[in-house]
PDB file of N, CA and C in Angstrom:
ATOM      1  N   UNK A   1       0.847  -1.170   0.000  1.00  0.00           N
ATOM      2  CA  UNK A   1       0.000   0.000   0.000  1.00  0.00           C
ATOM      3  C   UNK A   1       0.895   1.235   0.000  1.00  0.00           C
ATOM      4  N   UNK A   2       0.331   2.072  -0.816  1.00  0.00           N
ATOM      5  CA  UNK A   2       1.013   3.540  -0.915  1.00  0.00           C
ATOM      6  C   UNK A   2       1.166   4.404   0.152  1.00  0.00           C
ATOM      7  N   UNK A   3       0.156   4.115   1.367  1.00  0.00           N
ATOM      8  CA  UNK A   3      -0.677   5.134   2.080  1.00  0.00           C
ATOM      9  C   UNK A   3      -1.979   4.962   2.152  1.00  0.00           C
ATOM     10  N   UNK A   4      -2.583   4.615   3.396  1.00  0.00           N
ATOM     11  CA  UNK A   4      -4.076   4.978   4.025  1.00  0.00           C
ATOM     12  C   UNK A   4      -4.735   5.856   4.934  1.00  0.00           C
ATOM     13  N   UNK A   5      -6.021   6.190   4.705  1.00  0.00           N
ATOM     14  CA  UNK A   5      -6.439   7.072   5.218  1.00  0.00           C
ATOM     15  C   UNK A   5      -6.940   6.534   6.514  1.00  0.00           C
ATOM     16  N   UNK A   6      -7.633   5.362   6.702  1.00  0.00           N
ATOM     17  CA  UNK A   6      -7.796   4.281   7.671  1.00  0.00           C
ATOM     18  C   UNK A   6      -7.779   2.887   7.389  1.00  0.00           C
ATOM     19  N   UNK A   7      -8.035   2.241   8.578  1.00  0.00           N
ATOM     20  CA  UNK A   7      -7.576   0.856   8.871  1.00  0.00           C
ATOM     21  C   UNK A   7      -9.204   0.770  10.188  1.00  0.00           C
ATOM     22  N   UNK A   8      -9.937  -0.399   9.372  1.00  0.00           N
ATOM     23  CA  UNK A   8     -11.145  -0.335  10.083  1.00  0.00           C
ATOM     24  C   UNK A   8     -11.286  -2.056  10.559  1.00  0.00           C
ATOM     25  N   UNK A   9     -11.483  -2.005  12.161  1.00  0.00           N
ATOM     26  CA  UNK A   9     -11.471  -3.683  12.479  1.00  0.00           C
ATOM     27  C   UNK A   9     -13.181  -3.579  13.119  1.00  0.00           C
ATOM     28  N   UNK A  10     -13.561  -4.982  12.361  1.00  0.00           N
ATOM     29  CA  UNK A  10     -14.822  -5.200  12.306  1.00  0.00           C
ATOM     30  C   UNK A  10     -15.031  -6.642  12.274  1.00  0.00           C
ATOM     31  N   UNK A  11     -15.885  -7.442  12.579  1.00  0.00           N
ATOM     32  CA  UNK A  11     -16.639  -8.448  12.685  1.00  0.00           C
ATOM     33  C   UNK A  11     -15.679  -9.146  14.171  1.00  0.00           C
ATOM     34  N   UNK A  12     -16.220 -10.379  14.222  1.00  0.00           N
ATOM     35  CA  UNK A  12     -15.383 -11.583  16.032  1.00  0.00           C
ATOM     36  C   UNK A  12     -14.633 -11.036  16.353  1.00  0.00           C
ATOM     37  N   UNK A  13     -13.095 -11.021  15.284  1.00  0.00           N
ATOM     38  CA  UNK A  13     -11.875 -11.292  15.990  1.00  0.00           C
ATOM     39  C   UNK A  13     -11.626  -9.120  15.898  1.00  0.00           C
ATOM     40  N   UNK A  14     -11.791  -8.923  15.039  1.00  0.00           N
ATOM     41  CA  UNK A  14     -11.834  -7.263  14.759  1.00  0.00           C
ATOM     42  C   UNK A  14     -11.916  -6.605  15.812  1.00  0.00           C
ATOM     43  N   UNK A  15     -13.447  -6.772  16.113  1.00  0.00           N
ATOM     44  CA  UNK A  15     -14.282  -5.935  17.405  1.00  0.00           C
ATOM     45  C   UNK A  15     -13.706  -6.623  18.293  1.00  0.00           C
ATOM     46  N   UNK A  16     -13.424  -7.834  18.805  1.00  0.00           N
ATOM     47  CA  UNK A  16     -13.115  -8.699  20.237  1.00  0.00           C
ATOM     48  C   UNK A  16     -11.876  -9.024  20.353  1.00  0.00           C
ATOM     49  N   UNK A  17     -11.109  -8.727  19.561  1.00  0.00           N
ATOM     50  CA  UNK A  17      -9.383  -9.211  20.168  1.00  0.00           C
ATOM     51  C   UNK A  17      -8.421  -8.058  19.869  1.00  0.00           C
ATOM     52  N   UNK A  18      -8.415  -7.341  20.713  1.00  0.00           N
ATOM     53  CA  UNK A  18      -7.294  -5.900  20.729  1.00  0.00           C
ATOM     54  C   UNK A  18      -5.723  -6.930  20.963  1.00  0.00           C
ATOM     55  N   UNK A  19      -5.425  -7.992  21.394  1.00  0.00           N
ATOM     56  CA  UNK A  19      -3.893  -8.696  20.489  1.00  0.00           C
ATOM     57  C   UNK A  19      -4.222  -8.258  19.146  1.00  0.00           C
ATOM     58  N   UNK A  20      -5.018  -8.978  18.865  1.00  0.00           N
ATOM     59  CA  UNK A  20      -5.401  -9.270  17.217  1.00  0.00           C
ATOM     60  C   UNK A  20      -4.947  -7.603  16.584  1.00  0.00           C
ATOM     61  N   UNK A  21      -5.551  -6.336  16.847  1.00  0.00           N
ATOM     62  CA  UNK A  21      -5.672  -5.439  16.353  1.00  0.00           C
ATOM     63  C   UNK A  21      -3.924  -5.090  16.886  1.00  0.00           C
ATOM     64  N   UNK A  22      -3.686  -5.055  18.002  1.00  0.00           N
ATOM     65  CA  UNK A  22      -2.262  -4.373  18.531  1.00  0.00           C
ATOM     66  C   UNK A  22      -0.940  -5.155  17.357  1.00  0.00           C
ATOM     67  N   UNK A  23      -0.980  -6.799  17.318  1.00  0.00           N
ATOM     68  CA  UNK A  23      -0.246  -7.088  16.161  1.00  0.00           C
ATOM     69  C   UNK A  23      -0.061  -6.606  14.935  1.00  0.00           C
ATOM     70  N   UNK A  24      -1.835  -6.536  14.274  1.00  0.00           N
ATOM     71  CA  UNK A  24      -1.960  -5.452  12.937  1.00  0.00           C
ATOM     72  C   UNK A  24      -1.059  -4.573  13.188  1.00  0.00           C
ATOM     73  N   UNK A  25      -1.462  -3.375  14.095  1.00  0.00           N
ATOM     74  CA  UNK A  25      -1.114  -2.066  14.128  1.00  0.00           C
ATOM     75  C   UNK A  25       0.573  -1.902  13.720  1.00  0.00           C
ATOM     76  N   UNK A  26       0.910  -3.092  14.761  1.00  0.00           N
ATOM     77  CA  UNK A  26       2.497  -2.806  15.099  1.00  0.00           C
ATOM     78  C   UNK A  26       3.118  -3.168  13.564  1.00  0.00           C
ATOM     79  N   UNK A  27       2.494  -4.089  12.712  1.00  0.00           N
ATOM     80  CA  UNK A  27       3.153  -4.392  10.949  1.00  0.00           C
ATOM     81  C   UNK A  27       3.033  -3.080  10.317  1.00  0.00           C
ATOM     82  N   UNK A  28       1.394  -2.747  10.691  1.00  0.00           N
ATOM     83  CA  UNK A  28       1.724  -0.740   9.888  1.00  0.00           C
ATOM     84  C   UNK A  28       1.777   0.398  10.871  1.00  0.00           C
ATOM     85  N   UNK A  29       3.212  -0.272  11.097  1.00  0.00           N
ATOM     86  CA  UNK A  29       3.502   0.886  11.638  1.00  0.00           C
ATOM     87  C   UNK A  29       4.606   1.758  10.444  1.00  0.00           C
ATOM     88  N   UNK A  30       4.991   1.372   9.844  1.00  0.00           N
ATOM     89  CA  UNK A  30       5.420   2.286   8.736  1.00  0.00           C
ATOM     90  C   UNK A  30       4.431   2.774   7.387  1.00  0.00           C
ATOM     91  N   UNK A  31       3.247   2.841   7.883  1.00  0.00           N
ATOM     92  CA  UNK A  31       2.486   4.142   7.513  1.00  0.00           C
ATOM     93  C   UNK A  31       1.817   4.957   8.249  1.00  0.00           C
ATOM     94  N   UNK A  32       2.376   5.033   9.094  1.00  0.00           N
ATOM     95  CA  UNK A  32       2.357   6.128  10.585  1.00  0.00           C
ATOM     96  C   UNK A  32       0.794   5.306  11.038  1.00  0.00           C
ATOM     97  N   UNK A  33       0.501   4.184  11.519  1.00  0.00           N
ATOM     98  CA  UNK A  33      -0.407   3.928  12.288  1.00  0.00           C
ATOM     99  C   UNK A  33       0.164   3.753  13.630  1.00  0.00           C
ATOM    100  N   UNK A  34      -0.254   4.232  14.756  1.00  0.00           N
ATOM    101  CA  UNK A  34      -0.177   4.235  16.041  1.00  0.00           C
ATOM    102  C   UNK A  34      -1.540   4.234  17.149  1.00  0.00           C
ATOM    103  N   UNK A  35      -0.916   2.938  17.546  1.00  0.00           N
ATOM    104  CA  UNK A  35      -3.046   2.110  18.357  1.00  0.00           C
ATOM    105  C   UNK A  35      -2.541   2.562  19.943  1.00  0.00           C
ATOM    106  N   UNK A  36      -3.890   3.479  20.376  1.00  0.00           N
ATOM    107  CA  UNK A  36      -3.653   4.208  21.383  1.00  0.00           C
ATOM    108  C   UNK A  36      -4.144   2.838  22.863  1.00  0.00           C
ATOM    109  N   UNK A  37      -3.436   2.470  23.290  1.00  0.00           N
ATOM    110  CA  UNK A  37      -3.224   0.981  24.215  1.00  0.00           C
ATOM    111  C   UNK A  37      -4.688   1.112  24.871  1.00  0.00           C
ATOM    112  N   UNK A  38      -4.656   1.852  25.352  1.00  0.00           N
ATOM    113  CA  UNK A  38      -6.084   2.317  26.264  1.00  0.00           C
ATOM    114  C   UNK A  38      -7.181   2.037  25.680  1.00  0.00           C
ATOM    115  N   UNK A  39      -7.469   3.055  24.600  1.00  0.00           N
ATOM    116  CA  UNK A  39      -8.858   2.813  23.598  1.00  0.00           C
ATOM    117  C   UNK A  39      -8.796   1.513  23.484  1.00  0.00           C
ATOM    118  N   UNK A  40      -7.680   1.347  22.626  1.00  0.00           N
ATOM    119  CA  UNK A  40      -7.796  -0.588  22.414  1.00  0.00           C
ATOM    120  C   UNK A  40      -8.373  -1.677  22.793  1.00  0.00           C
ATOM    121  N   UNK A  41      -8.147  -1.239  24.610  1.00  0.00           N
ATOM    122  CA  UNK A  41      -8.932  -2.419  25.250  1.00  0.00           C
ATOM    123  C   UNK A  41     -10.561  -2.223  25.161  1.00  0.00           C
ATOM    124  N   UNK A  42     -10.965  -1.525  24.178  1.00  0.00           N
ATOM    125  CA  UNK A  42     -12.593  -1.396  24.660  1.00  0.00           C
ATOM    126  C   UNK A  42     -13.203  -2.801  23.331  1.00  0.00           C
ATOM    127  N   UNK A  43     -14.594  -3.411  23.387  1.00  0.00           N
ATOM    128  CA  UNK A  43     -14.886  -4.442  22.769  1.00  0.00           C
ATOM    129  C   UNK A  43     -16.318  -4.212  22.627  1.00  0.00           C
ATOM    130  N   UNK A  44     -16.375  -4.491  21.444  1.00  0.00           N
ATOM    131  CA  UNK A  44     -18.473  -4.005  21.217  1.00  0.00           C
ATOM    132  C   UNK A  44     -18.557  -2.965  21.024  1.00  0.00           C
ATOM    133  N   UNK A  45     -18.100  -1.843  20.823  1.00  0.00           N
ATOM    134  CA  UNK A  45     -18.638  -0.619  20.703  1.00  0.00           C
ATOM    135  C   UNK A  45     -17.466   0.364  19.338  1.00  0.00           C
ATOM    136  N   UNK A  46     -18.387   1.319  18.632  1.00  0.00           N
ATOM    137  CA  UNK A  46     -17.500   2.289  18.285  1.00  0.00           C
ATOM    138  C   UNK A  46     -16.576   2.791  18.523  1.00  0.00           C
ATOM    139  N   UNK A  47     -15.751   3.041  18.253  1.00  0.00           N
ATOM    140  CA  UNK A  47     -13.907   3.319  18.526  1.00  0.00           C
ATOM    141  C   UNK A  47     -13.224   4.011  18.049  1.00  0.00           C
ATOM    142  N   UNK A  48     -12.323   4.603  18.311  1.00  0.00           N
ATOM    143  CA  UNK A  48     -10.967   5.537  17.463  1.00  0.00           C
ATOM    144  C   UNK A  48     -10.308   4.679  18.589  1.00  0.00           C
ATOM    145  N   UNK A  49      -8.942   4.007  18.003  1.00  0.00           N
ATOM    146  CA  UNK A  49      -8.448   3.366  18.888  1.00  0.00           C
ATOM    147  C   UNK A  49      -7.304   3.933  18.332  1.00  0.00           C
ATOM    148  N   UNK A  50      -6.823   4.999  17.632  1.00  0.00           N
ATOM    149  CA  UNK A  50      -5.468   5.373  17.079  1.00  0.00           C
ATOM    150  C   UNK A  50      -5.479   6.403  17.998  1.00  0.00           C
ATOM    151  N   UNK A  51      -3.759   6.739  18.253  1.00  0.00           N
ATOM    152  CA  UNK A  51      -3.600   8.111  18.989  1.00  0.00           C
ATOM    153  C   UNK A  51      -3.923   9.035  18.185  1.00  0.00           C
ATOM    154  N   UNK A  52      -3.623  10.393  18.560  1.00  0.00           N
ATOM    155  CA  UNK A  52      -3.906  11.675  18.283  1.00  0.00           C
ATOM    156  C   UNK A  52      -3.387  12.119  17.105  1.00  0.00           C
ATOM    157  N   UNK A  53      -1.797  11.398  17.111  1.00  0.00           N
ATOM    158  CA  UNK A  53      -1.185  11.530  16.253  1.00  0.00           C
ATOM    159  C   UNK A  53      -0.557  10.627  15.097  1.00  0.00           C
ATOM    160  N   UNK A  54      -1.312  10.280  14.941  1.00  0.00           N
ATOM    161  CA  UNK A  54      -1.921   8.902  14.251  1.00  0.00           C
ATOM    162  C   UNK A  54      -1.702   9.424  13.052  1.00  0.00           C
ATOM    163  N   UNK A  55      -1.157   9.310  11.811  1.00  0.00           N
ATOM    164  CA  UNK A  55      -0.795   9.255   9.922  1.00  0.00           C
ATOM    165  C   UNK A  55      -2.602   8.886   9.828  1.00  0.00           C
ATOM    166  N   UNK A  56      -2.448   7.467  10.566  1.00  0.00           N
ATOM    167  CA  UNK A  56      -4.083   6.633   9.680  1.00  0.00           C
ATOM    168  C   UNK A  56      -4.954   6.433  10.915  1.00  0.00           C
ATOM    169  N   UNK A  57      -6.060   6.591  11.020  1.00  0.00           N
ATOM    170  CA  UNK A  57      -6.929   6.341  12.003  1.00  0.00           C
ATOM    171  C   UNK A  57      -7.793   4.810  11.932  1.00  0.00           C
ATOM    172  N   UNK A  58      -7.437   4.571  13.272  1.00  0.00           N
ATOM    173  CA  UNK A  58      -7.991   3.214  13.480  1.00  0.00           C
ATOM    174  C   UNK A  58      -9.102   3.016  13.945  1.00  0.00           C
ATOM    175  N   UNK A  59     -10.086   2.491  13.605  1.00  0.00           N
ATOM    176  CA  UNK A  59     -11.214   2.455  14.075  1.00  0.00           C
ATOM    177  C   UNK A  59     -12.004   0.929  14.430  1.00  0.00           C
ATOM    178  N   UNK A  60     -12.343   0.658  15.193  1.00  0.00           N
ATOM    179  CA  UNK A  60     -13.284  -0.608  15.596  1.00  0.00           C
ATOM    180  C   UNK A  60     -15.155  -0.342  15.326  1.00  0.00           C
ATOM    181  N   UNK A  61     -15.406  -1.157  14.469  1.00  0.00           N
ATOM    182  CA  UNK A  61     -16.743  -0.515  14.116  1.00  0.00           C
ATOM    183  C   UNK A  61     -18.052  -2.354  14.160  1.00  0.00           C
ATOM    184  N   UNK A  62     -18.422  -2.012  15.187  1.00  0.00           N
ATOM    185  CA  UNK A  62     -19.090  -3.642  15.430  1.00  0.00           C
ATOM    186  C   UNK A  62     -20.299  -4.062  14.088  1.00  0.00           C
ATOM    187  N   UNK A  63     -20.008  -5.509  13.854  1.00  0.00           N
ATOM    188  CA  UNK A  63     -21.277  -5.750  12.675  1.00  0.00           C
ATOM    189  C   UNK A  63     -22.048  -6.802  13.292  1.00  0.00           C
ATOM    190  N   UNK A  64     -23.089  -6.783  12.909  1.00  0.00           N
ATOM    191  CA  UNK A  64     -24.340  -7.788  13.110  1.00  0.00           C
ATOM    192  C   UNK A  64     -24.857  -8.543  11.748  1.00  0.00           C
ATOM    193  N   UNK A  65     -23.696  -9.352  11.982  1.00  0.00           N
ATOM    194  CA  UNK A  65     -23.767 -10.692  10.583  1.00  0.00           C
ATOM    195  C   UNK A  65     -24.945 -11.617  11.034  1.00  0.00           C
ATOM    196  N   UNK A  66     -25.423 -11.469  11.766  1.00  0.00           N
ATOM    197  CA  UNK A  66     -26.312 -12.443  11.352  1.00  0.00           C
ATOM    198  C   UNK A  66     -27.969 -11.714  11.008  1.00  0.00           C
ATOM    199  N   UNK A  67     -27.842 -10.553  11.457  1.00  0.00           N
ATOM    200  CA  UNK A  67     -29.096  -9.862  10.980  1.00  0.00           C
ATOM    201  C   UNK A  67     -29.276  -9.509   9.357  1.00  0.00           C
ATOM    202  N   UNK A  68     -27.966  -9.069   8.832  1.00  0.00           N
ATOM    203  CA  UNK A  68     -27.855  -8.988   7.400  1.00  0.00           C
ATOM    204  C   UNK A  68     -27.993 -10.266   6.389  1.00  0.00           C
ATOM    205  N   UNK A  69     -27.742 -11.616   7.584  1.00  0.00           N
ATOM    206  CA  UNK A  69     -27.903 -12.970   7.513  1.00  0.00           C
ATOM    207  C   UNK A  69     -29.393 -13.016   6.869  1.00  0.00           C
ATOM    208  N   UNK A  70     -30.287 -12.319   8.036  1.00  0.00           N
ATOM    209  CA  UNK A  70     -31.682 -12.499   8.250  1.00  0.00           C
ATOM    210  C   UNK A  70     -32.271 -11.727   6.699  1.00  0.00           C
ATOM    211  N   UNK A  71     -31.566 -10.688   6.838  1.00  0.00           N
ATOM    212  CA  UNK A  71     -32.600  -9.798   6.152  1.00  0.00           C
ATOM    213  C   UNK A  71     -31.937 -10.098   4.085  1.00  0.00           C
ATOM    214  N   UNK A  72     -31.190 -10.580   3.964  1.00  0.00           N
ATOM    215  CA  UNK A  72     -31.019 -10.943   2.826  1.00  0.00           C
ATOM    216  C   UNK A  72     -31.558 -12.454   2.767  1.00  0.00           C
ATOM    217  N   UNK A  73     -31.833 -13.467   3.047  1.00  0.00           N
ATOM    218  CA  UNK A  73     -32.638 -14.383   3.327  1.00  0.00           C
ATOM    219  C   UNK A  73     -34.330 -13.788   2.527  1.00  0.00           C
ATOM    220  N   UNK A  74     -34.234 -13.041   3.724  1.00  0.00           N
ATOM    221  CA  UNK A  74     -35.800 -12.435   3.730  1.00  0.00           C
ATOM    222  C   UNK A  74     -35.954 -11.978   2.097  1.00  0.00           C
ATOM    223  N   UNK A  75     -35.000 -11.116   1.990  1.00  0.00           N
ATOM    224  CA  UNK A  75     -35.360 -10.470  -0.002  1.00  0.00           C
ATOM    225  C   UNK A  75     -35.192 -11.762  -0.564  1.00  0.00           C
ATOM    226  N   UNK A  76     -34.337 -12.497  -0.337  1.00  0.00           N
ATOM    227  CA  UNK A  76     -34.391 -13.481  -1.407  1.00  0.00           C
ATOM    228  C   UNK A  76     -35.541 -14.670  -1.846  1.00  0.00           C
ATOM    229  N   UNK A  77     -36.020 -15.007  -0.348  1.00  0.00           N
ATOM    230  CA  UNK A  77     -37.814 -15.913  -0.145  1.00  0.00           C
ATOM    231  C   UNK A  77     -38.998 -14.600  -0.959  1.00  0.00           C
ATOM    232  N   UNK A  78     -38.546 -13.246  -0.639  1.00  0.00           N
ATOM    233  CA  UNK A  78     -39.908 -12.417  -1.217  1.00  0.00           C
ATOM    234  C   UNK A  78     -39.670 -12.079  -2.496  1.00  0.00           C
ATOM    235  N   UNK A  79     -38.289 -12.794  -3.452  1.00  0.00           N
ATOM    236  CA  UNK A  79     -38.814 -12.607  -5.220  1.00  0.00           C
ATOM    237  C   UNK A  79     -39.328 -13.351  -5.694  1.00  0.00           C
TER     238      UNK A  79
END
């Protein structure tokens, strides 16, 4: 990669394992990503988990796979 604007962790291991995300971080770290330790530990919820001074902003953003499960199901029984 040339350069990013962000780096977004999402779904099980994304949202629920800040190892998982702190390993990422530490490989890009030569495109100025820096994971602020603190934020990090949070799980389930919306996030900026990059410091302040962060190149790329990191973000934790939770999904609900099995509702999109549900609701594409659903369009597909109602054509």
């Amino acid at each position: 990669m040339n350069g990013v604007d962000a780096i977004i962790f999402t779904a099980g291991i994304g949202e629920n394992s800040p190892s998982t995300r702190g390993d990422i971080c530490e490989y890009f770290e030569y495109l100025g990503a820096k994971l602020d330790p603190t934020a990090n530990d949070e799980r389930g919820e919306d996030a900026i988990v990059s410091t302040l001074d962060s190149k790329v902003k990191l973000l934790v953003i939770p999904t609900d796979e099995e509702l999109v499960i549900a609701r594409d199901t659903k369009a597909l029984i109602e054509k």
